[in-house]
Protein backbone atom coordinates (compact mmCIF):
# COMPACT_ATOMS: atom_id res chain seq x y z
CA UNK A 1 10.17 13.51 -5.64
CA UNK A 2 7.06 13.94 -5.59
CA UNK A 3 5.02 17.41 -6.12
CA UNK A 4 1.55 18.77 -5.29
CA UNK A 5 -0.63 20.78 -7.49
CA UNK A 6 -0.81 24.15 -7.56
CA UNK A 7 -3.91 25.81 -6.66
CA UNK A 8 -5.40 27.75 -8.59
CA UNK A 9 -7.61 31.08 -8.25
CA UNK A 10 -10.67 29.03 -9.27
CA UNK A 11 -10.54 27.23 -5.77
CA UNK A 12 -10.68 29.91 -3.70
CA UNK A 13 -13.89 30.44 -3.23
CA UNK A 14 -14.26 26.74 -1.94
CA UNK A 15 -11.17 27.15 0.15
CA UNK A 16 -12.30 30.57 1.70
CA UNK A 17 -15.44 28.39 2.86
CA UNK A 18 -12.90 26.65 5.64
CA UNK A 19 -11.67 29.49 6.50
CA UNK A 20 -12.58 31.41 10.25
CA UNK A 21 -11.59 34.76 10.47
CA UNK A 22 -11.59 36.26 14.08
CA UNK A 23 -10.05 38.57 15.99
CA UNK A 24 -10.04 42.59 17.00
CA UNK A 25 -13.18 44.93 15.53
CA UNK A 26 -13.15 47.00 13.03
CA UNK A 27 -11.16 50.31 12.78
CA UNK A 28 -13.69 52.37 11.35
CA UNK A 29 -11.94 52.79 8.12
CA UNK A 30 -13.24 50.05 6.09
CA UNK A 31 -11.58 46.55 5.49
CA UNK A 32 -9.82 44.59 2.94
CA UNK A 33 -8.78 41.36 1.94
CA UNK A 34 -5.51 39.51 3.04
CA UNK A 35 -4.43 36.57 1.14
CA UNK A 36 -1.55 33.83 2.04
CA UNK A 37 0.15 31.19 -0.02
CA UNK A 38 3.19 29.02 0.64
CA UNK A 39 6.07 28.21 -1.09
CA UNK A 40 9.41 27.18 -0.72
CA UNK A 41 13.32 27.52 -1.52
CA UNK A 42 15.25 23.45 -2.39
CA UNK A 43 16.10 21.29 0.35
CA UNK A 44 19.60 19.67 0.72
CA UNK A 45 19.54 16.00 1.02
CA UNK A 46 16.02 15.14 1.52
CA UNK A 47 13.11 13.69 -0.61
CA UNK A 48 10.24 15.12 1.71
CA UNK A 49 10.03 17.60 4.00
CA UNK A 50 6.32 17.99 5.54
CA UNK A 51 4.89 20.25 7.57
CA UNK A 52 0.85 20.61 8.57
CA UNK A 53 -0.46 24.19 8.93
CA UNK A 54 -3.37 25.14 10.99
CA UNK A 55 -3.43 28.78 11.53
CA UNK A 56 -2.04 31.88 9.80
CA UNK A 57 -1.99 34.41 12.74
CA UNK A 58 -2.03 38.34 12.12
CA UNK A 59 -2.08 41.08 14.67
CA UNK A 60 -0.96 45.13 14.48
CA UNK A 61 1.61 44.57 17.10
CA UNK A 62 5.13 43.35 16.50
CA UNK A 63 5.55 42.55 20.24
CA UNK A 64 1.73 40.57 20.43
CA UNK A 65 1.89 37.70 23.07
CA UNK A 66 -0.02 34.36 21.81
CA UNK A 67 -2.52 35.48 24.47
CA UNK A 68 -2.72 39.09 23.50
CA UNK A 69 -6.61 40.23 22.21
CA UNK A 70 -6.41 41.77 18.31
CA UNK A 71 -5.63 38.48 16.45
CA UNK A 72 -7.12 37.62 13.34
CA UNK A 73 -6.39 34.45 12.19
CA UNK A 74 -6.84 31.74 8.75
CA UNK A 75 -7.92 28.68 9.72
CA UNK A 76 -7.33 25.33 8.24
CA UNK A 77 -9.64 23.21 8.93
CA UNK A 78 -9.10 20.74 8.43
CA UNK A 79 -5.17 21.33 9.19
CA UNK A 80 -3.22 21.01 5.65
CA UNK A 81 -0.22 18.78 5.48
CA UNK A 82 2.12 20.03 2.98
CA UNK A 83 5.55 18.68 1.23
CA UNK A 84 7.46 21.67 0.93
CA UNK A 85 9.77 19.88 -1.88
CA UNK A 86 6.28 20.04 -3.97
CA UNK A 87 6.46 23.65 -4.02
CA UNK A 88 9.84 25.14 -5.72
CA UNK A 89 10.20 26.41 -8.73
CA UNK A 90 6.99 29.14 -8.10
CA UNK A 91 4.85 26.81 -6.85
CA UNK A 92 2.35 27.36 -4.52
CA UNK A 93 0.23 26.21 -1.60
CA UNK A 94 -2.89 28.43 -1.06
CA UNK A 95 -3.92 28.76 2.86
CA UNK A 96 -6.55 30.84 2.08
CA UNK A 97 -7.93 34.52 2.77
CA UNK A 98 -9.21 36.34 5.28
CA UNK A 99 -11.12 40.35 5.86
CA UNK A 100 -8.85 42.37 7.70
CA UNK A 101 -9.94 46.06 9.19
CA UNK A 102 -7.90 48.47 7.19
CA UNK A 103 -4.91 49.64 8.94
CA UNK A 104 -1.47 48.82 9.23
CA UNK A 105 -0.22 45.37 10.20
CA UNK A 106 3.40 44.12 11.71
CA UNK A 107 3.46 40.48 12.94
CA UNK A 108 2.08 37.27 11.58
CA UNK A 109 2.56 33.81 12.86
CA UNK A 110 2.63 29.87 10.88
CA UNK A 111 1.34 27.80 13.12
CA UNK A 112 2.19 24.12 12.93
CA UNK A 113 0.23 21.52 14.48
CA UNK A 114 3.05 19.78 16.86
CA UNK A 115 3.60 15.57 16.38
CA UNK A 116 1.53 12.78 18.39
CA UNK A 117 0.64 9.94 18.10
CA UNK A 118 0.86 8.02 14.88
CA UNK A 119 2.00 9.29 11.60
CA UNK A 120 4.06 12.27 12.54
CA UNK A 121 2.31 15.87 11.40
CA UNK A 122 5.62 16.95 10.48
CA UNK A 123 8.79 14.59 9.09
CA UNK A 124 11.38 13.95 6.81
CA UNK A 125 12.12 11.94 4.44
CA UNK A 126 16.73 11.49 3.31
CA UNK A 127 16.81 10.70 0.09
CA UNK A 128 17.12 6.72 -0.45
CA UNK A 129 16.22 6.52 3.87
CA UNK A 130 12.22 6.88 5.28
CA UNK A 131 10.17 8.68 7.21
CA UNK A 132 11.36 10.43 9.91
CA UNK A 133 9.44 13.10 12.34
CA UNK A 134 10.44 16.40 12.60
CA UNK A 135 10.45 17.69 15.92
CA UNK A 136 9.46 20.93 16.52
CA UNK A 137 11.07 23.36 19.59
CA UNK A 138 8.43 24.32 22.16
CA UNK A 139 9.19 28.00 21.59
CA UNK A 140 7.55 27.94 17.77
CA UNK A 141 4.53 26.02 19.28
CA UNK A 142 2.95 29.08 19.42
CA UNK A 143 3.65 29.90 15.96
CA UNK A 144 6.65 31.09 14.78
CA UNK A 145 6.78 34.56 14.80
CA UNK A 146 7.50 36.65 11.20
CA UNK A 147 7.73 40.04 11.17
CA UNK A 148 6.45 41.95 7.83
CA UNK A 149 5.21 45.15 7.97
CA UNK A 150 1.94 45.63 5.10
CA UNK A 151 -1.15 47.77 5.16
CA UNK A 152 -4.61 46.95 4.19
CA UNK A 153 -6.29 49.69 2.06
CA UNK A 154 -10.33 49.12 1.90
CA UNK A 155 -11.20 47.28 -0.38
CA UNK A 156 -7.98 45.85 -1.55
CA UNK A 157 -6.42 42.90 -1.53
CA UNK A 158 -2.87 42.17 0.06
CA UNK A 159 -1.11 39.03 -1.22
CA UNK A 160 1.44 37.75 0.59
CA UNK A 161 3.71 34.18 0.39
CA UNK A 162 5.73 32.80 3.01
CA UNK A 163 8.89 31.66 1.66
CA UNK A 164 9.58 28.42 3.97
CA UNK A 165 13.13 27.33 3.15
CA UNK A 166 13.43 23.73 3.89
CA UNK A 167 17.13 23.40 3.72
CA UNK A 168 17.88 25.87 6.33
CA UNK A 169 15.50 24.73 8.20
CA UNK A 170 16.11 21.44 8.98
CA UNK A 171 18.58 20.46 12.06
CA UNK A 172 20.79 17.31 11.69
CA UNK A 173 20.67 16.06 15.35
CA UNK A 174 24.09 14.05 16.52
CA UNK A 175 22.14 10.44 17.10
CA UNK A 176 19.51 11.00 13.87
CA UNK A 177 16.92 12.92 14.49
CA UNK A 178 15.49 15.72 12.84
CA UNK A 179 14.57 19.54 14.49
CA UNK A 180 13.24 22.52 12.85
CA UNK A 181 14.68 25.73 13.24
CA UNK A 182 12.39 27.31 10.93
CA UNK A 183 13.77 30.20 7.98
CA UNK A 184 10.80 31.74 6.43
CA UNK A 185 10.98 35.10 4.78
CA UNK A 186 7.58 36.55 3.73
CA UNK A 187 7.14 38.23 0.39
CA UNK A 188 4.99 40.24 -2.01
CA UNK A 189 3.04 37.90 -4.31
CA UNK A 190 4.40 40.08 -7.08
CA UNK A 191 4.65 38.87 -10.66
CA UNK A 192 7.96 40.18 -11.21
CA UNK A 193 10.23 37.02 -11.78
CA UNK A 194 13.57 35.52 -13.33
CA UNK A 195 13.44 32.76 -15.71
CA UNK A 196 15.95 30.65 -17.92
CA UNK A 197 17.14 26.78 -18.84
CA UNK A 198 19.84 25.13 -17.42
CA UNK A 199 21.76 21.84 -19.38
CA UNK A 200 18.53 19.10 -18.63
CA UNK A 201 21.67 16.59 -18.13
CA UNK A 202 22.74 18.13 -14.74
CA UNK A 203 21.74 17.07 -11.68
CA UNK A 204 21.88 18.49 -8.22
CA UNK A 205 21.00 22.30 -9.47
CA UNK A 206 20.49 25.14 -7.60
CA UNK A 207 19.58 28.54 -8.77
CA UNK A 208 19.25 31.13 -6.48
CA UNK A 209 18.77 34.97 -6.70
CA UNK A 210 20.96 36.78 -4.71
CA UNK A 211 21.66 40.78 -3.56
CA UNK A 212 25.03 41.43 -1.76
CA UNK A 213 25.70 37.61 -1.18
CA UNK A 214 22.78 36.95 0.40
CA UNK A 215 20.10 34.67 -1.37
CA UNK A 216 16.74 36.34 -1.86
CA UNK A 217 14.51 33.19 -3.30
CA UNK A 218 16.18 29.71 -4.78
CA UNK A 219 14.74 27.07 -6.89
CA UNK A 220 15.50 24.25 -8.48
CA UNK A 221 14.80 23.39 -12.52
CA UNK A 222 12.15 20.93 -13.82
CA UNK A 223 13.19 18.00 -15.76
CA UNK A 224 14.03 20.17 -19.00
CA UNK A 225 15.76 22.37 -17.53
CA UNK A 226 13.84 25.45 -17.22
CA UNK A 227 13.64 27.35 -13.85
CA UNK A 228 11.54 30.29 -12.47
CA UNK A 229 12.74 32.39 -9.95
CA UNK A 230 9.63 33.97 -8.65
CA UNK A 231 8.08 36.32 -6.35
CA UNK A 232 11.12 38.72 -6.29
CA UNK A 233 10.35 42.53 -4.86
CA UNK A 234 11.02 45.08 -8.06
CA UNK A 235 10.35 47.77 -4.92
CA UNK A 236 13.39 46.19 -2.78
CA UNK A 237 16.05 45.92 -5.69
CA UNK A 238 15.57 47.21 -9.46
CA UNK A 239 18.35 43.64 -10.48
CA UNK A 240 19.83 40.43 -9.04
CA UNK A 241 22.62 38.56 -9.31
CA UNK A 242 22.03 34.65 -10.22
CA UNK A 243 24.16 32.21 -8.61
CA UNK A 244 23.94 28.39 -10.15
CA UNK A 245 25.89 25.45 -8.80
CA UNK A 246 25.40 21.64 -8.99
CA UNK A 247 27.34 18.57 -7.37
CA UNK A 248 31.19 18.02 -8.68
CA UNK A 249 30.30 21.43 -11.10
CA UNK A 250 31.66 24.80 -11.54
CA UNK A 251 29.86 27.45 -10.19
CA UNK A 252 27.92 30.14 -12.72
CA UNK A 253 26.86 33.51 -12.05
CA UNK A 254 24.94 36.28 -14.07
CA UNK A 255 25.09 39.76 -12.35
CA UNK A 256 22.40 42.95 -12.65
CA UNK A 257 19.77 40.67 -13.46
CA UNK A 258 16.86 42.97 -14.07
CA UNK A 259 13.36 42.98 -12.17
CA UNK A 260 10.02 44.62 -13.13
CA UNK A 261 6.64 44.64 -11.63
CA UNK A 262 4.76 42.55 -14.01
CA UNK A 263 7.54 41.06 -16.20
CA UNK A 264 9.89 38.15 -16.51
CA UNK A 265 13.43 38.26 -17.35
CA UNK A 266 15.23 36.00 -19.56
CA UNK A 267 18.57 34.85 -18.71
CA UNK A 268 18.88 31.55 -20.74
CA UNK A 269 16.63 29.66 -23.43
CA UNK A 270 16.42 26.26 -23.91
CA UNK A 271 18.16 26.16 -27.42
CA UNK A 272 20.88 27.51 -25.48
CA UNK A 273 20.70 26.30 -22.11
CA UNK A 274 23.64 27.37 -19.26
CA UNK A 275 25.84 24.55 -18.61
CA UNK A 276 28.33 23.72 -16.20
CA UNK A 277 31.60 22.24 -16.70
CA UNK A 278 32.79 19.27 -14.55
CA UNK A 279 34.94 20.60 -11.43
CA UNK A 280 37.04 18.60 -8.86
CA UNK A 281 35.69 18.93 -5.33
CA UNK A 282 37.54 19.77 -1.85
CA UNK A 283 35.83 19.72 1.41
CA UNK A 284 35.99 22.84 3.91
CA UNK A 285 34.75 21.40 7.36
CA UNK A 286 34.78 21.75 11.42
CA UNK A 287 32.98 22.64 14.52
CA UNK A 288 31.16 25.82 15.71
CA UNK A 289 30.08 26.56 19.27
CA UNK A 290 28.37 27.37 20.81
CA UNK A 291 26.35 24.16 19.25
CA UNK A 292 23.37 24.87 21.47
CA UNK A 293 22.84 28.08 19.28
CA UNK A 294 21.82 26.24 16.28
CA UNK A 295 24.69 27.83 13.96
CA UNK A 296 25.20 27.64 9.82
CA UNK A 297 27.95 28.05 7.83
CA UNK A 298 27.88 29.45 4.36
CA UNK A 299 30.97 29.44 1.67
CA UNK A 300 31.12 33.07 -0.49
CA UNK A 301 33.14 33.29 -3.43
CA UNK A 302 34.32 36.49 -5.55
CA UNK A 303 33.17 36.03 -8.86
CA UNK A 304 34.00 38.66 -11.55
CA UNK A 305 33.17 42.31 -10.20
CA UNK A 306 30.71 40.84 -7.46
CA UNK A 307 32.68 40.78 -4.41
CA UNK A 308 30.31 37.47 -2.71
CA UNK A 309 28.57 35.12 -4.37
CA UNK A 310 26.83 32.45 -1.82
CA UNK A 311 27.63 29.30 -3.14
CA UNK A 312 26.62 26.88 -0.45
CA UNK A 313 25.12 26.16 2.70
CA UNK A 314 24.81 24.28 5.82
CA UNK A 315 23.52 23.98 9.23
CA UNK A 316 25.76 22.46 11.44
CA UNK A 317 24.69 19.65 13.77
CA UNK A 318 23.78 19.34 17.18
CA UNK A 319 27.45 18.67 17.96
CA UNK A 320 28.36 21.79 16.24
CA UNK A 321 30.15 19.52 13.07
CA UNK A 322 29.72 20.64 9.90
CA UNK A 323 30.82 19.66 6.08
CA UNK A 324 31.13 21.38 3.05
CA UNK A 325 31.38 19.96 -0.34
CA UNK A 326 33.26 22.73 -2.82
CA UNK A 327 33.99 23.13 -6.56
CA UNK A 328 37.88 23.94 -7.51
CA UNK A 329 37.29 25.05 -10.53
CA UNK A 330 37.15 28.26 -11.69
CA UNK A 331 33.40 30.13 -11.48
CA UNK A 332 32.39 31.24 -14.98
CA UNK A 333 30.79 35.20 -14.92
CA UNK A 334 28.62 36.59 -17.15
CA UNK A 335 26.98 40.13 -17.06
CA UNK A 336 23.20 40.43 -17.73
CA UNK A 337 22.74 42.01 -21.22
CA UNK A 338 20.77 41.43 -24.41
CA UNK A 339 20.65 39.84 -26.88
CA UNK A 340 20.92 36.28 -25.28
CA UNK A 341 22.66 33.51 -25.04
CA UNK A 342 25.32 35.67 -22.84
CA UNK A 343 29.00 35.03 -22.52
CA UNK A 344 30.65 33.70 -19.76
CA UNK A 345 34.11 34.22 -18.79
CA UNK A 346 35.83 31.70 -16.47
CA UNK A 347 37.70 33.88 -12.98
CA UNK A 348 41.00 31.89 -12.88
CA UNK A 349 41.21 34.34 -9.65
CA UNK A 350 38.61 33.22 -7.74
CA UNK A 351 38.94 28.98 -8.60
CA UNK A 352 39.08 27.44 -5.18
CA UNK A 353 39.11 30.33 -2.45
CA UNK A 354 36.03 31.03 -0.78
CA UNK A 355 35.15 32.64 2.63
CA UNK A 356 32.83 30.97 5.35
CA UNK A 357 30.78 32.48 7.30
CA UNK A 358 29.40 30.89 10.90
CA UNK A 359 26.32 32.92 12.05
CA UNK A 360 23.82 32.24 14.71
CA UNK A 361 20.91 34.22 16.30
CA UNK A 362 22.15 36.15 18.70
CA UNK A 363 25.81 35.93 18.44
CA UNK A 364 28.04 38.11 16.18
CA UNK A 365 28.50 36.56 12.43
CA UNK A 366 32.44 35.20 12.17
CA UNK A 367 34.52 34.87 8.48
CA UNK A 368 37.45 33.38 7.66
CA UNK A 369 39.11 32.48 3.91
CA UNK A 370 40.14 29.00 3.11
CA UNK A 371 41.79 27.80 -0.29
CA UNK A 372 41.43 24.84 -1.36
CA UNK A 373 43.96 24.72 -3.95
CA UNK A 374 45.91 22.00 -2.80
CA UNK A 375 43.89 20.18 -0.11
CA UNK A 376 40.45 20.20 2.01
CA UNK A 377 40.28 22.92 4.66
CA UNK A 378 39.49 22.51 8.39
CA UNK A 379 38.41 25.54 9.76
CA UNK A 380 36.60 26.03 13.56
CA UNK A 381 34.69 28.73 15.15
CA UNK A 382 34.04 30.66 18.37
CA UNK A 383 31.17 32.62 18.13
CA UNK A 384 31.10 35.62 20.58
CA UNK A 385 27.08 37.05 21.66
CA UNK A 386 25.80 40.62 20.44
CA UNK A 387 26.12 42.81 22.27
């Protein structure tokens, strides 16, 4: 797999020079500096996944039309086509800076320049298959819309990184093709991070930082080992809880990981790397309409006094189908403290129940337990709209 250099703060300067900012006038109270950087969470079953950015959008509003005056915008020129699989493990992608009035600030939009002819802007590549394009829906042609609240203070800089997760993103269709059904989550470019070593013999690994079951940033380790979980939010939770799971493995979890502004935590060391014991697999699988509403399904698991743990994820296909692919072994827990290495306990309790969870925009989320004890689950669902 191949990955792309960093860049570094050294550039910047050079890179601000393609940059346009335009947009509404100035508010009177001085202006400031937004930066934005991409970066990305692992991607299921593919070697490449590209995208090419040509605008960062930014307006006051939340509820800003594409045609609505009071834009300011970064520019790519030219438009930057990016591997998002180069860019785990705190990696970035710089797409550059621009002035901003001071004032406060609600929506901003990636805009992706939309395939044509010859190489596609935006494809896939399956692991051990090629190319493929990845088509994007007319209604994120426009950009797709993220809303983050931030304020400018004069003479300050905001740094900001959109988190573009490329597993959740991408949409098996029924006869092969690809669709985007873009995830992003945008966060502070804080240095506030998790760090540790896994076994280097594993393959497959995911670690992810998670609050309440639901994964906050994911990455997956170099080839000794060591991960970084970066760019978590010290202001949204003071600790995490660290989820780790690899192919035909047991599942491994370290709750209260603390967070700091300006600090790593340490929750492993490569003398003593975590390691996961062999597990038999079962599969939990079945349909969920309405297809057209682009659903997922997610598997949670109890693990020690955490009452969820995500442990995997999928978006169904156009059809609706979807697979899951499940350790039966019992998860090991271990609860952050110091000194390191900690000590992990398997949960006999937990080995081979989990709940999924079918979800779609729009429609209320749907649970239902499975064990898979004895045999592979098949479980379908109905989703209902919000009201």
């Amino acid at each position: 797999m191949s990955r792309k250099a960093v860049f570094r703060w050294t550039l910047l300067a050079a890179a601000s020079a393609a940059l346009i900012g335009c947009g509404g006038g100035d508010s009177g109270g001085g202006s400031g500096t937004l930066r934005v950087a991409l970066t990305d969470a692992p991607a299921c079953g593919f070697e490449q996944v590209n995208v090419t950015v040509e605008r960062v959008r930014i307006h006051r509003s939340d509820s800003a039309g594409e045609m609505d005056g009071g834009w300011h915008e970064i520019r790519l020129n030219p438009a930057k086509r990016i591997d998002l699989l180069g860019l785990t493990n705190g990696v970035l992608e710089e797409l550059g800076t621009t002035p901003l009035p001071a004032g406060q600030y609600t929506q901003l939009r990636l805009v992706l320049r939309p395939n044509g002819g010859g190489a596609p802007a935006n494809s896939v590549v399956p692991v051990g298959g090629v190319e493929q394009p990845l088509d994007t829906p007319s209604g994120v042609q426009s950009g797709i819309k993220l809303i983050h609240p931030f304020t400018v203070q004069p003479d300050q800089l905001v740094d900001l990184v959109l988190d573009f997760d490329a597993c959740r993103s991408v949409v098996v269709r029924g006869d092969g093709t690809y669709g985007l059904k873009p995830v992003i989550a945008v966060l502070p470019r804080t240095v506030a991070e998790i760090v540790g070593n896994v076994d280097p013999t594993l393959t497959g690994v995911v670690v992810s930082a998670q609050r309440n079951g639901n994964v906050v940033r994911a990455t997956t380790p170099d080839a000794t080992g060591a991960f970084r979980l970066a760019f978590l939010d010290p202001a949204t939770a003071a600790s995490y809880d660290v989820a780790i799971t690899a192919a035909g493995r047991a599942t491994a979890v370290v709750a209260a990981v603390p967070v700091a502004p300006q600090s790593s935590t340490r929750i492993s060391t490569a003398a003593a790397p975590i390691t996961l014991p062999a597990s038999a697999t079962r599969t939990a699988s079945g349909t969920v309409t309405p297809a057209a509403a682009l659903p997922s399904v997610r598997a949670l698991q109890a693990v020690g006094s955490l009452p969820k743990v995500e442990v995997a994820h999928v978006n169904a296909d156009m059809m609706g189908g979807y697979t899951l692919t499940l350790p039966t072994a019992a998860p090991l827990f271990a609860t952050y403290a110091t000194p390191l290495p900690l000590t992990f306990a398997p949960q006999a309790a937990s080995a081979a129940k989990y709940t999924l969870e079918a979800s779609a925009t729009g429609y209320v989320t749907q649970s239902a337990p499975i064990d898979l004890t004895s045999a592979n689950a098949t479980q379908n669902f109905a989703l209902v709209p919000a009201p």
